[in-house]
PDB file of N, CA and C in Angstrom:
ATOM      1  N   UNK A   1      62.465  79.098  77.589  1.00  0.00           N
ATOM      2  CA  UNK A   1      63.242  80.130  78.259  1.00  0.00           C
ATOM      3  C   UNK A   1      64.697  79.688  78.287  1.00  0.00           C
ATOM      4  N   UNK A   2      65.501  80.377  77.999  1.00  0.00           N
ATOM      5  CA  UNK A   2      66.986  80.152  78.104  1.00  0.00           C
ATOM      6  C   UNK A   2      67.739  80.307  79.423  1.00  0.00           C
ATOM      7  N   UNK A   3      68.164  79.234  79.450  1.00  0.00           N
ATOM      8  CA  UNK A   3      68.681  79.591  81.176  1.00  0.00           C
ATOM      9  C   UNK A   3      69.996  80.235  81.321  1.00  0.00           C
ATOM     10  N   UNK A   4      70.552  80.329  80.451  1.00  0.00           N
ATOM     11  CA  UNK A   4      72.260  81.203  80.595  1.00  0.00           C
ATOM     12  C   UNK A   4      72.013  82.875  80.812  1.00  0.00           C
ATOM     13  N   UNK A   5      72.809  82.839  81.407  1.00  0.00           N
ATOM     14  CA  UNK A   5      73.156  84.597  82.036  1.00  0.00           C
ATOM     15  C   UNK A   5      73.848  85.611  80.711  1.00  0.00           C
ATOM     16  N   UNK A   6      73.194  86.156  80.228  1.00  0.00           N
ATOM     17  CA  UNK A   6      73.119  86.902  79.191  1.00  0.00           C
ATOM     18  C   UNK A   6      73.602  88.653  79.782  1.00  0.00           C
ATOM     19  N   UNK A   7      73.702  88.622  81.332  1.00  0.00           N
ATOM     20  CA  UNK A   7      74.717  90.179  81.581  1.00  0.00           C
ATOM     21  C   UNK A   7      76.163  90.415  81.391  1.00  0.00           C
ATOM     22  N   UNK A   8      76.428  91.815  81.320  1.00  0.00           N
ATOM     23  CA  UNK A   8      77.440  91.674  80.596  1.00  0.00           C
ATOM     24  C   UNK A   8      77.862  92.864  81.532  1.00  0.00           C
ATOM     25  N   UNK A   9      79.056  92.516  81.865  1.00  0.00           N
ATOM     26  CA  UNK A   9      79.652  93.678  82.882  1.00  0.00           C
ATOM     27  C   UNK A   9      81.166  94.239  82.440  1.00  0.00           C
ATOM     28  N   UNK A  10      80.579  95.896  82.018  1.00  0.00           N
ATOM     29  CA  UNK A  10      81.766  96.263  80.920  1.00  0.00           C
ATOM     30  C   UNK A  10      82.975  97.030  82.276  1.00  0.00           C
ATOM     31  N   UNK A  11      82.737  96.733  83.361  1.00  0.00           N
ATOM     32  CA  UNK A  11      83.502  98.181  84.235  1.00  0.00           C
ATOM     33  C   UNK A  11      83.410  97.748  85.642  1.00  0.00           C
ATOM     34  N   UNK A  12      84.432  97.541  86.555  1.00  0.00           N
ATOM     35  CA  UNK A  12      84.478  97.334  87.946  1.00  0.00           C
ATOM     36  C   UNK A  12      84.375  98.971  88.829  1.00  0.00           C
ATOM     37  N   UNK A  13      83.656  99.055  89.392  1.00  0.00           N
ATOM     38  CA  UNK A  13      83.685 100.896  90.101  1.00  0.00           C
ATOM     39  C   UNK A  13      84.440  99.801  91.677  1.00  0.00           C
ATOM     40  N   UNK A  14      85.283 100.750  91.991  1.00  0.00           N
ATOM     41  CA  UNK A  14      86.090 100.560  93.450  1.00  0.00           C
ATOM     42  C   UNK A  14      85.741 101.678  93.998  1.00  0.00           C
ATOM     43  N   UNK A  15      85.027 101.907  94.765  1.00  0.00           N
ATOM     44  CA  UNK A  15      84.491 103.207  95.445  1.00  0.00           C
ATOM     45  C   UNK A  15      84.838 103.520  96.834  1.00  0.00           C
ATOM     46  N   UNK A  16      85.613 102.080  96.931  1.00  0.00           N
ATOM     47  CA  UNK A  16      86.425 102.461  98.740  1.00  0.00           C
ATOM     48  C   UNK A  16      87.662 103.246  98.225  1.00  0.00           C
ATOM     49  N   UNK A  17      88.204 103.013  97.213  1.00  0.00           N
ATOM     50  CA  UNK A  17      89.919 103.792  97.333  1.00  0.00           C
ATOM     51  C   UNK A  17      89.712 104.994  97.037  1.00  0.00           C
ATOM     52  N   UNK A  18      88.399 105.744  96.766  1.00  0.00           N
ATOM     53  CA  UNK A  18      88.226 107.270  96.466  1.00  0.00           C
ATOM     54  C   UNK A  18      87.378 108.019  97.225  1.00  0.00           C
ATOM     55  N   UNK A  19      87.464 107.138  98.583  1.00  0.00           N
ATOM     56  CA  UNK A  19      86.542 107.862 100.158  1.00  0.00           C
ATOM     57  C   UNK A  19      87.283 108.917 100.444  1.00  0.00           C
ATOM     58  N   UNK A  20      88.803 109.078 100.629  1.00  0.00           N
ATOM     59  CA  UNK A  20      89.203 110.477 101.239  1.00  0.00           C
ATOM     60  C   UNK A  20      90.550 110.615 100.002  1.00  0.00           C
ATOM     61  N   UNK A  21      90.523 112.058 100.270  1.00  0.00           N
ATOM     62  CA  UNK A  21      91.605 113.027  99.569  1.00  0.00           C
ATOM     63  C   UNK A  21      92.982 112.618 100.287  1.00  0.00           C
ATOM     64  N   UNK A  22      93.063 112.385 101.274  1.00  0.00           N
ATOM     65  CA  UNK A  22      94.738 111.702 101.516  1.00  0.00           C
ATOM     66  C   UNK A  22      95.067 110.629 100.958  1.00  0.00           C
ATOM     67  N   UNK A  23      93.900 109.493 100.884  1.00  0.00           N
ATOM     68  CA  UNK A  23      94.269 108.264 100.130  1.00  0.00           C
ATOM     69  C   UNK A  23      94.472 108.780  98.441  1.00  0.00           C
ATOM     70  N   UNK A  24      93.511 109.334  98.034  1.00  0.00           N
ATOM     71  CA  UNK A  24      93.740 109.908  96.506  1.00  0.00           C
ATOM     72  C   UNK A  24      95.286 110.051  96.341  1.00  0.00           C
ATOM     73  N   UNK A  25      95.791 110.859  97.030  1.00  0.00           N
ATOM     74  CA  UNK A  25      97.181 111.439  97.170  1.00  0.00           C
ATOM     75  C   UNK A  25      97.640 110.670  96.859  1.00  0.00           C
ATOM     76  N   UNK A  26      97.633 109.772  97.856  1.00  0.00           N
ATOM     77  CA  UNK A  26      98.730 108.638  98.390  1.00  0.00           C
ATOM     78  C   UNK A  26      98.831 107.588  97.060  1.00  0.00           C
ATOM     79  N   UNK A  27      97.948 107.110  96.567  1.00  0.00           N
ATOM     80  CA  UNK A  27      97.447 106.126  96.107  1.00  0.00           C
ATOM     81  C   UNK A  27      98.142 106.929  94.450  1.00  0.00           C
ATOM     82  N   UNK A  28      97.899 108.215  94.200  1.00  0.00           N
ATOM     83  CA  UNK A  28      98.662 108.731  92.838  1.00  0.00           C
ATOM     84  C   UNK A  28      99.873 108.728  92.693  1.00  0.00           C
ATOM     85  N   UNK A  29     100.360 109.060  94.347  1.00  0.00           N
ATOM     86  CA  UNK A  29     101.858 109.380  94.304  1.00  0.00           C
ATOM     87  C   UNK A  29     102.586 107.713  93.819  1.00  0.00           C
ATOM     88  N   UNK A  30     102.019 106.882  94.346  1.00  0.00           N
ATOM     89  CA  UNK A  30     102.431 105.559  94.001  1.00  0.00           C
ATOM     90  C   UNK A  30     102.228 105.191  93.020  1.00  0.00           C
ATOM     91  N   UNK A  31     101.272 104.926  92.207  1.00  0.00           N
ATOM     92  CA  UNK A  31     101.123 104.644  91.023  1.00  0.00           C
ATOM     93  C   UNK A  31     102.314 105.274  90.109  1.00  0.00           C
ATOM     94  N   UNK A  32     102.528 106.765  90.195  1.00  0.00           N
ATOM     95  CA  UNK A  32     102.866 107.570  89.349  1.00  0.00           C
ATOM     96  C   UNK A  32     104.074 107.575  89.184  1.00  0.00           C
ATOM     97  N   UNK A  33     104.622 107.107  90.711  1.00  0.00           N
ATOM     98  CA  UNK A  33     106.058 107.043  90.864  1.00  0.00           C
ATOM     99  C   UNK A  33     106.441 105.033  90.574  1.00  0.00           C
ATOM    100  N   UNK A  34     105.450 104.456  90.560  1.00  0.00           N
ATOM    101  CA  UNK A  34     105.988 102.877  89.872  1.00  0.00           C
ATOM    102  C   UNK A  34     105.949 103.227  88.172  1.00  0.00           C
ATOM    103  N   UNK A  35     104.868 104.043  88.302  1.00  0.00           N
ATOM    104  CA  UNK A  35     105.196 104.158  86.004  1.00  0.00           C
ATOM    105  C   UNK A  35     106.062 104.944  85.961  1.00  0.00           C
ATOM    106  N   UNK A  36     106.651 106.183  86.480  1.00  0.00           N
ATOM    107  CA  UNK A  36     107.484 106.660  85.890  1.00  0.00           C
ATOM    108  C   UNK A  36     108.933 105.682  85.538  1.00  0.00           C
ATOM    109  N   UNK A  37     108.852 105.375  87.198  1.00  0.00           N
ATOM    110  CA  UNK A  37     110.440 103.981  87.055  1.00  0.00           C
ATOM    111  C   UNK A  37     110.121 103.011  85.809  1.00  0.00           C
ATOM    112  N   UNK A  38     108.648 102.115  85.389  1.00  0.00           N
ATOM    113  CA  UNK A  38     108.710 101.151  84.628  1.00  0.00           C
ATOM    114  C   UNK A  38     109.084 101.372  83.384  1.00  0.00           C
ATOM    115  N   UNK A  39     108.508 103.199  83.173  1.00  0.00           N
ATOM    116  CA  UNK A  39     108.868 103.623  81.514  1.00  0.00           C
ATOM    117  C   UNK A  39     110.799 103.592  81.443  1.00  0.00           C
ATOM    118  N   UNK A  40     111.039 104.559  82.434  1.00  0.00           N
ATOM    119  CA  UNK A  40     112.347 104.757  81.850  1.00  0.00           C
ATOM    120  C   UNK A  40     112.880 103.532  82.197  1.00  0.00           C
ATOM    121  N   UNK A  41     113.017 102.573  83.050  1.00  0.00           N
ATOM    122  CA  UNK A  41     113.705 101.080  82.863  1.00  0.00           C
ATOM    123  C   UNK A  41     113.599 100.539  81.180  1.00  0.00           C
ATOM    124  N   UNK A  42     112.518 100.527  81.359  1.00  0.00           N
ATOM    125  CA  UNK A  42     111.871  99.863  80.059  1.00  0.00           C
ATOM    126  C   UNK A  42     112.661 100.268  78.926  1.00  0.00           C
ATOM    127  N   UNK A  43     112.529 102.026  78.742  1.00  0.00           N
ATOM    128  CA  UNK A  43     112.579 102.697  77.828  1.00  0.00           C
ATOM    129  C   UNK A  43     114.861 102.759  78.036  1.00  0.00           C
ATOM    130  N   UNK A  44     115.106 102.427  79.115  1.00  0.00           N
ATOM    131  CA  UNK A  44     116.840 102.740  78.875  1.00  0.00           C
ATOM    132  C   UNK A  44     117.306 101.083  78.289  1.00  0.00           C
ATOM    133  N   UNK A  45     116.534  99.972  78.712  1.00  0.00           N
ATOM    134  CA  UNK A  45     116.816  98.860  77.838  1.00  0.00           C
ATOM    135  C   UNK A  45     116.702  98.714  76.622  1.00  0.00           C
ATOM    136  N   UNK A  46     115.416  99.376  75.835  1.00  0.00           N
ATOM    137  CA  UNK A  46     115.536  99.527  74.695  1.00  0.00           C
ATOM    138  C   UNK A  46     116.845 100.270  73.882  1.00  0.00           C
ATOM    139  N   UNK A  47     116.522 101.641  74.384  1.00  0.00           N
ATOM    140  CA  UNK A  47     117.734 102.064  73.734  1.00  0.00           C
ATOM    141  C   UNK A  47     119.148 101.905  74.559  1.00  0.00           C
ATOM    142  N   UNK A  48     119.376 100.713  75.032  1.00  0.00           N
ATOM    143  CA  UNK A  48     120.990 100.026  75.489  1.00  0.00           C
ATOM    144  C   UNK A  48     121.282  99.189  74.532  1.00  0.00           C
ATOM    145  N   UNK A  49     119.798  98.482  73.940  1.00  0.00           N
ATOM    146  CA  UNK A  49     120.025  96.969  73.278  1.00  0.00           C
ATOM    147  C   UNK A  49     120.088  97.655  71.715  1.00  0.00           C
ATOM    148  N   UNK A  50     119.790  98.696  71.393  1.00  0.00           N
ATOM    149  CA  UNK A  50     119.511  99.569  70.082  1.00  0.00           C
ATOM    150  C   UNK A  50     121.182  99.955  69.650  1.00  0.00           C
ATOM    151  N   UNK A  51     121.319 100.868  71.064  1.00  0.00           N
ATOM    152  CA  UNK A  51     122.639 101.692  70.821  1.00  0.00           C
ATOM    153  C   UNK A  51     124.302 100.722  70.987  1.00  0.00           C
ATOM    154  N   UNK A  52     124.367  99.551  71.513  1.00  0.00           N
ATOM    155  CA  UNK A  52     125.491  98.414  71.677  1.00  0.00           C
ATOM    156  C   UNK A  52     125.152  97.400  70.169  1.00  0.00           C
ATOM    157  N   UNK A  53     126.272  97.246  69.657  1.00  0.00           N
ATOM    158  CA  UNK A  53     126.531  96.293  68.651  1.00  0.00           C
ATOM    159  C   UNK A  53     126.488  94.651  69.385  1.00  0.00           C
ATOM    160  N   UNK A  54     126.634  95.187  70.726  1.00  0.00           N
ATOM    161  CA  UNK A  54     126.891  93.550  71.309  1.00  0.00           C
ATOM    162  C   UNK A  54     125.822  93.190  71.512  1.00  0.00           C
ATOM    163  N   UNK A  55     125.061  93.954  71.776  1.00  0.00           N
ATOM    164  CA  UNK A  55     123.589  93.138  71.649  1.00  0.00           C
ATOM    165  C   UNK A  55     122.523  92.919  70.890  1.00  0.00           C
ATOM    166  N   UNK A  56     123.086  92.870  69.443  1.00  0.00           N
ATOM    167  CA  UNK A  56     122.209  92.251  68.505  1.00  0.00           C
ATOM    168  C   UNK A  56     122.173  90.987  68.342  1.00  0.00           C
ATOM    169  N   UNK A  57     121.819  90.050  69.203  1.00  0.00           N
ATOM    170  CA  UNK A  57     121.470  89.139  69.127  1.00  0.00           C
ATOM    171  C   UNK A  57     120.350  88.519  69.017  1.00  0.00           C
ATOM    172  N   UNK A  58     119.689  87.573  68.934  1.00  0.00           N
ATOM    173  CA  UNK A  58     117.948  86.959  68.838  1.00  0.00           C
ATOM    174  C   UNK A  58     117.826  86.975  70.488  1.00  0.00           C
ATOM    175  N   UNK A  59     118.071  86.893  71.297  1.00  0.00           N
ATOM    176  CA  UNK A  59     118.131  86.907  72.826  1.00  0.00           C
ATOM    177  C   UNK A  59     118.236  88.519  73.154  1.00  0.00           C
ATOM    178  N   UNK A  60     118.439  89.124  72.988  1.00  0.00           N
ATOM    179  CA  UNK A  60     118.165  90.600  73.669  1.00  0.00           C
ATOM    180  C   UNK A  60     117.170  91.687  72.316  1.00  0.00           C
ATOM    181  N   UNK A  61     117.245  90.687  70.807  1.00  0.00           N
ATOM    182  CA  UNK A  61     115.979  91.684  70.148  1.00  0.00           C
ATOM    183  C   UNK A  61     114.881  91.426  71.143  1.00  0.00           C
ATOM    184  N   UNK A  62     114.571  89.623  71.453  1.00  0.00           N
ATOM    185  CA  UNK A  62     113.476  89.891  72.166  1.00  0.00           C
ATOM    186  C   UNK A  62     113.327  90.300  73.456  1.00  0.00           C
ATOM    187  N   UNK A  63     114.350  90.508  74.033  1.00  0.00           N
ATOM    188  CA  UNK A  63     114.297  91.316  75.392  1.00  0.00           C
ATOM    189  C   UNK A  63     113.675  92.642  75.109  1.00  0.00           C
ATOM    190  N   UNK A  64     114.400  93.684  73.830  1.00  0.00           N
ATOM    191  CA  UNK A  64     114.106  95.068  73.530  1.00  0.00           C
ATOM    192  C   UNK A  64     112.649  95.386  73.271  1.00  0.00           C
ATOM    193  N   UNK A  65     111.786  93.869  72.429  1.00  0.00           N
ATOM    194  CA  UNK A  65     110.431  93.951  71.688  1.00  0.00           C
ATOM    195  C   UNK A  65     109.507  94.036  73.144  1.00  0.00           C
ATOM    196  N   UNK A  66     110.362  92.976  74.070  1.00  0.00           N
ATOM    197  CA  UNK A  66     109.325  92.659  75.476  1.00  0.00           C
ATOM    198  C   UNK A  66     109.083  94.335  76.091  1.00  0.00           C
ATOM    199  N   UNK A  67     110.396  94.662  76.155  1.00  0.00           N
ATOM    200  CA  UNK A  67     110.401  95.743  77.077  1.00  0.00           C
ATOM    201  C   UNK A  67     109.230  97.235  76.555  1.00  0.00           C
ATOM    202  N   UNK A  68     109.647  97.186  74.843  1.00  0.00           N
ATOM    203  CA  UNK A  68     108.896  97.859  74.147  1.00  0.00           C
ATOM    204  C   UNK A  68     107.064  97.528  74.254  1.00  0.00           C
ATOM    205  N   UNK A  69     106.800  96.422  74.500  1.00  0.00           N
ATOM    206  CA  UNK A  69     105.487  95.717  74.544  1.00  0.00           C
ATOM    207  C   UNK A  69     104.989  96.661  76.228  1.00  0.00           C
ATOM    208  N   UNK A  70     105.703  96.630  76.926  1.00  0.00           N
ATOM    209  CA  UNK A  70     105.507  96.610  78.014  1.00  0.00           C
ATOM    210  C   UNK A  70     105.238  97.806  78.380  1.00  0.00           C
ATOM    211  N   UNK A  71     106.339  98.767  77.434  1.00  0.00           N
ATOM    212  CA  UNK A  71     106.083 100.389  77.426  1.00  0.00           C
ATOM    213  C   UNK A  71     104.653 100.145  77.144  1.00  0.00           C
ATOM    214  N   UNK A  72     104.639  99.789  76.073  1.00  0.00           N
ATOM    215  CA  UNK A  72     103.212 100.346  75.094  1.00  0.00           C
ATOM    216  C   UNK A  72     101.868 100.225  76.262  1.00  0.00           C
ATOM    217  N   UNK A  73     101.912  99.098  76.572  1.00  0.00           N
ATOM    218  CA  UNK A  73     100.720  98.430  77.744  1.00  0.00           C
ATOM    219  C   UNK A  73     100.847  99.297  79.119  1.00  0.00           C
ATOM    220  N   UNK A  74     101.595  99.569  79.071  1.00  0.00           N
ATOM    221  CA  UNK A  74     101.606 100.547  80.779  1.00  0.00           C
ATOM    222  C   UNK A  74     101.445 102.183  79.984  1.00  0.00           C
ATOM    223  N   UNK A  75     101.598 102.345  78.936  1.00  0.00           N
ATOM    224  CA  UNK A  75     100.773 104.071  78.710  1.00  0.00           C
ATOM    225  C   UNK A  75      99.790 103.765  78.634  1.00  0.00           C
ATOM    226  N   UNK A  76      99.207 102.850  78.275  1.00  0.00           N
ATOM    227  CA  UNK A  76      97.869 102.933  78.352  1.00  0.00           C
ATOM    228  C   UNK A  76      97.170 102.403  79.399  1.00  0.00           C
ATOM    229  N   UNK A  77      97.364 101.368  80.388  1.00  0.00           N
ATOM    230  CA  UNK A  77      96.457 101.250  81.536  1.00  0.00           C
ATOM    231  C   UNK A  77      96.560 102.174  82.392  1.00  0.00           C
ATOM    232  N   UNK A  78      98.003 102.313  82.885  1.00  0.00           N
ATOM    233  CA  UNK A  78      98.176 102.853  84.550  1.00  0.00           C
ATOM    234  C   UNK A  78      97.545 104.751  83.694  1.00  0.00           C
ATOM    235  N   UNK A  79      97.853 105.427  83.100  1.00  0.00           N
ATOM    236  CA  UNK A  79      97.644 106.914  82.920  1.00  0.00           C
ATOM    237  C   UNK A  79      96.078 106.407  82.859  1.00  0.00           C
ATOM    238  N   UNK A  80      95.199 105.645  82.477  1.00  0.00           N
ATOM    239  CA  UNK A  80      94.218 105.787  82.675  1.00  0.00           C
ATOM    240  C   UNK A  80      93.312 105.037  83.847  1.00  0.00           C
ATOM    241  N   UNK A  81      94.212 104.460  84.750  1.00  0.00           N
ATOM    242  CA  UNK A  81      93.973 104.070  86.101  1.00  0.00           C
ATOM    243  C   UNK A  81      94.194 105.098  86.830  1.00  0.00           C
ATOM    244  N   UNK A  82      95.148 106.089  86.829  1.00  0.00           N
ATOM    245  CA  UNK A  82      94.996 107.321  87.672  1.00  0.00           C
ATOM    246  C   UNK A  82      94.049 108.621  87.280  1.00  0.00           C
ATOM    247  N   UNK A  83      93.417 108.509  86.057  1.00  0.00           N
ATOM    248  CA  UNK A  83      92.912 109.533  85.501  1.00  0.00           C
ATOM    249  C   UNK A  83      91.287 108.859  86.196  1.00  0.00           C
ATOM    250  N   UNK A  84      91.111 107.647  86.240  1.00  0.00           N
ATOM    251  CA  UNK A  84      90.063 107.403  87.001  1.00  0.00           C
ATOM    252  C   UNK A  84      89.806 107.222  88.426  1.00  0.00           C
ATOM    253  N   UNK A  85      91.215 107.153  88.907  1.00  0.00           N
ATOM    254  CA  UNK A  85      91.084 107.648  90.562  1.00  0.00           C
ATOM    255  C   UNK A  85      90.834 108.766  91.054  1.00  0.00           C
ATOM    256  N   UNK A  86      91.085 109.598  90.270  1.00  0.00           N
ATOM    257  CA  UNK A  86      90.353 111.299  90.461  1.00  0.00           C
ATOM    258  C   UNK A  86      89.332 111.599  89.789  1.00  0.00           C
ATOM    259  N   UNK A  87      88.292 110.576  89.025  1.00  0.00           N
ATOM    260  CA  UNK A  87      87.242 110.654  88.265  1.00  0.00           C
ATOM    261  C   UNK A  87      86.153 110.879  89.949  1.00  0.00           C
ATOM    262  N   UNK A  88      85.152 111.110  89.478  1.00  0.00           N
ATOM    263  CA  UNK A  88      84.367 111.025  90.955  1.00  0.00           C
ATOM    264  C   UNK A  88      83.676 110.235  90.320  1.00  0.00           C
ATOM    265  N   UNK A  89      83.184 109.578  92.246  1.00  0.00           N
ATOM    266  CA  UNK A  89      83.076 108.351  92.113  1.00  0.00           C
ATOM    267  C   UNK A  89      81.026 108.382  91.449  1.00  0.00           C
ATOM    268  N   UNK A  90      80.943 109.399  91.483  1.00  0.00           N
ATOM    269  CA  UNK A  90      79.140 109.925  91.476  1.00  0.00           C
ATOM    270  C   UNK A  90      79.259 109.570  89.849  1.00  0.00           C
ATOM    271  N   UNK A  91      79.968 110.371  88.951  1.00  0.00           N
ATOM    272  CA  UNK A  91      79.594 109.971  87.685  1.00  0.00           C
ATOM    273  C   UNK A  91      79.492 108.202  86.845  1.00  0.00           C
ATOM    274  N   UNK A  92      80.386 107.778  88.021  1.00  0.00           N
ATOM    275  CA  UNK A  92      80.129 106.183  87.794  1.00  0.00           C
ATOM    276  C   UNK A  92      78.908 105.467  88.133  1.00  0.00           C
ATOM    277  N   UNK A  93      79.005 106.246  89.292  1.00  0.00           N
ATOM    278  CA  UNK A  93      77.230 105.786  90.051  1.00  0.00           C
ATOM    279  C   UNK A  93      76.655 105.765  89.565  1.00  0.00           C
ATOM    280  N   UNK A  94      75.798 106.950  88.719  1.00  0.00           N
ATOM    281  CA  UNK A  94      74.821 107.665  88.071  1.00  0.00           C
ATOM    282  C   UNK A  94      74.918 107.022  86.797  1.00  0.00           C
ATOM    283  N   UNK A  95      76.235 106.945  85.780  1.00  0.00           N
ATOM    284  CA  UNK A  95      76.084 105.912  84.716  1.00  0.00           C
ATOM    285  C   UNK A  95      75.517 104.560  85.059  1.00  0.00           C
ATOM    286  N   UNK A  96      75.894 103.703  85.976  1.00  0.00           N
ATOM    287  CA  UNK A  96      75.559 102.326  86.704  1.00  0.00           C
ATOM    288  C   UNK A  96      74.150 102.151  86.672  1.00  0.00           C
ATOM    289  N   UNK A  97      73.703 103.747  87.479  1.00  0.00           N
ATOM    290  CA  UNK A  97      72.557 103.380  87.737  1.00  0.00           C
ATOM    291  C   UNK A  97      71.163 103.799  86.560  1.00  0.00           C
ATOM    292  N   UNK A  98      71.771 104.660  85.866  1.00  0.00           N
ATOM    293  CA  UNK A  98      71.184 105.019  84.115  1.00  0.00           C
ATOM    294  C   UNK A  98      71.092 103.939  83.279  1.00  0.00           C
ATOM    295  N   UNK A  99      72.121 102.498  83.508  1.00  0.00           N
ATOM    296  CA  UNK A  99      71.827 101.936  82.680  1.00  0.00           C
ATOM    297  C   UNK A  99      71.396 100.661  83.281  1.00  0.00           C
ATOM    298  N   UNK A 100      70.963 100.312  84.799  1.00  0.00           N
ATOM    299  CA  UNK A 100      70.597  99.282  85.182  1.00  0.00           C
ATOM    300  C   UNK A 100      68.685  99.986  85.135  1.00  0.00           C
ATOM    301  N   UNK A 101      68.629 100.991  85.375  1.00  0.00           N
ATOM    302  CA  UNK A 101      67.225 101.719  85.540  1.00  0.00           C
ATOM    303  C   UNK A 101      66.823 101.519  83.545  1.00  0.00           C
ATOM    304  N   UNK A 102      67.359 101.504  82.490  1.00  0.00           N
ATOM    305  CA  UNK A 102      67.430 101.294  80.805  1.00  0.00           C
ATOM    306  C   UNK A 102      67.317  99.582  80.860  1.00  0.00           C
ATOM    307  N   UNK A 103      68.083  99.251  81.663  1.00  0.00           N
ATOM    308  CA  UNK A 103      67.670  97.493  81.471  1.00  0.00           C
ATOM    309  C   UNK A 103      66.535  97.211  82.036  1.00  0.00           C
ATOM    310  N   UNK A 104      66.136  97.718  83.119  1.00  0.00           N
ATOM    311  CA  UNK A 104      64.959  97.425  83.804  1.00  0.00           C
ATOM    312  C   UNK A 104      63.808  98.042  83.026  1.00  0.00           C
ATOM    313  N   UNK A 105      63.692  98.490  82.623  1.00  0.00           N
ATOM    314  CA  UNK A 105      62.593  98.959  81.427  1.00  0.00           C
ATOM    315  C   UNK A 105      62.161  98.467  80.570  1.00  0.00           C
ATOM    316  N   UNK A 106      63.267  97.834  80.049  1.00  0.00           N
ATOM    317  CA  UNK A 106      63.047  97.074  78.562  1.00  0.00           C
ATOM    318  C   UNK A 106      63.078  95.328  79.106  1.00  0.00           C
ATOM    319  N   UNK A 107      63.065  94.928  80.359  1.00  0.00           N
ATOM    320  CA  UNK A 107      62.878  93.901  80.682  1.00  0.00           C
ATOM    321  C   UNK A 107      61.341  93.183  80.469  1.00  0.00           C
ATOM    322  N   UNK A 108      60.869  93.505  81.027  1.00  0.00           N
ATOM    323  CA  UNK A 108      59.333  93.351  80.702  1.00  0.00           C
ATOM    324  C   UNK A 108      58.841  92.982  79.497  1.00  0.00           C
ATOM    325  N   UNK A 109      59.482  93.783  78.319  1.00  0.00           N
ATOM    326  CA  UNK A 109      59.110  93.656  77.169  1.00  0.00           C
ATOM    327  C   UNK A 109      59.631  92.356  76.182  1.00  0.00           C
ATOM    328  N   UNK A 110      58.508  92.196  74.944  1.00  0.00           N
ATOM    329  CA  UNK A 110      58.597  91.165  74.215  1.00  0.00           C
ATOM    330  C   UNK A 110      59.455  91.835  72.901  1.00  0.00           C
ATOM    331  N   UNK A 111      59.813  91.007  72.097  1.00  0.00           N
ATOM    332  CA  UNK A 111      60.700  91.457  70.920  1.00  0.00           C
ATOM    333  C   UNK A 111      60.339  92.280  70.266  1.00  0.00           C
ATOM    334  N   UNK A 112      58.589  92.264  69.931  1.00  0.00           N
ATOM    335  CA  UNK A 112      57.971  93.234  69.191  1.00  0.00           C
ATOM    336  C   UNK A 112      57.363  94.883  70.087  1.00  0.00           C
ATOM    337  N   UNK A 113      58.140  94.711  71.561  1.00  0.00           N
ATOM    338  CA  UNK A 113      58.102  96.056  72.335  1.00  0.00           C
ATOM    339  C   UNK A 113      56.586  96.132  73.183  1.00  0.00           C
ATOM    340  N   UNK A 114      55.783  94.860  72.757  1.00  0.00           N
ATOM    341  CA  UNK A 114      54.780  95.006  73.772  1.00  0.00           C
ATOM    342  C   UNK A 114      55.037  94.476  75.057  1.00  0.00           C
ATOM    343  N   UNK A 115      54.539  94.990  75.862  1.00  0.00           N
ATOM    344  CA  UNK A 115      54.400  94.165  77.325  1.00  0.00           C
ATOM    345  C   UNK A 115      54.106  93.294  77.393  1.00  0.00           C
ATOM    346  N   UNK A 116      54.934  92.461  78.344  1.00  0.00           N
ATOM    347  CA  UNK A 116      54.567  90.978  78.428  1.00  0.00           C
ATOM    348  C   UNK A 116      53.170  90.942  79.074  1.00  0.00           C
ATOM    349  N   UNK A 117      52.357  89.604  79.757  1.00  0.00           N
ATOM    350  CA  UNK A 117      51.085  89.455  80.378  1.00  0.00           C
ATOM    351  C   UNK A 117      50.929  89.679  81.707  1.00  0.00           C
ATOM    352  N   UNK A 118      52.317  90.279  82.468  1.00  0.00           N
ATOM    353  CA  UNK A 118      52.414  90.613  83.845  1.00  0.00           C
ATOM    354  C   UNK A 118      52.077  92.151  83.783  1.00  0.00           C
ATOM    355  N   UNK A 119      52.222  92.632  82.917  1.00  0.00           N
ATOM    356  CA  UNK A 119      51.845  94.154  82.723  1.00  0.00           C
ATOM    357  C   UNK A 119      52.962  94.947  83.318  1.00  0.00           C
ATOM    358  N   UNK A 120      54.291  94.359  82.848  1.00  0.00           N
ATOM    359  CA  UNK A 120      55.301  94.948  83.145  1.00  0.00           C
ATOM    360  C   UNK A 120      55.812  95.680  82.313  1.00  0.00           C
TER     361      UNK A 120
END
């Protein structure tokens, strides 16, 4: 028998920050209003360090690449950190529990799909 932990956990569910509709609010308005500021910061350094001759230097390309890196990584987490704070929290449940009820099924079983000798 192999003793290492072979689960694999693709998804954290936070199911306290989506108990009430004021926190929802609250909790979007913030998010929404820190990405909007991070893009356009981000996005007016790029094109400062683009549009000035004085700052073509090796010291502010990589300031422009960072800032650009940074765009790229914040469209994609935070828009889909708020798109899952208004996800309900039931369809996470119900996946969770669809696929811990799919593991538990096929636990029992041997490679070739018979039941083990517990008659599980």
């Amino acid at each position: 028998m192999d003793g290492g932990n072979h689960s694999v956990v693709s998804e954290f569910v936070l199911l306290g920050l989506t108990s009430s509709w004021e926190i929802q609010i609250l909790l979007f308005l913030f998010f929404t209003t820190f990405y909007v500021a991070s893009m356009l910061g981000n996005l007016l350094i790029v094109l400062t360090i683009i549009s000035d001759r004085h700052l073509h230097s090796p010291m502010y390309f990589l300031l422009a690449n960072l800032s650009f890196i940074d765009t790229v990584v914040s469209s994609i987490a935070t828009p889909k950190m708020i798109y899952d704070l208004f996800k309900k929290a039931q369809s996470h449940l119900l996946e969770r529990l669809h696929h811990t009820d799919v593991l538990h099924s096929h636990r029992g079983r041997d490679r070739d799909g018979a039941a083990d000798r517990h008659g599980l």
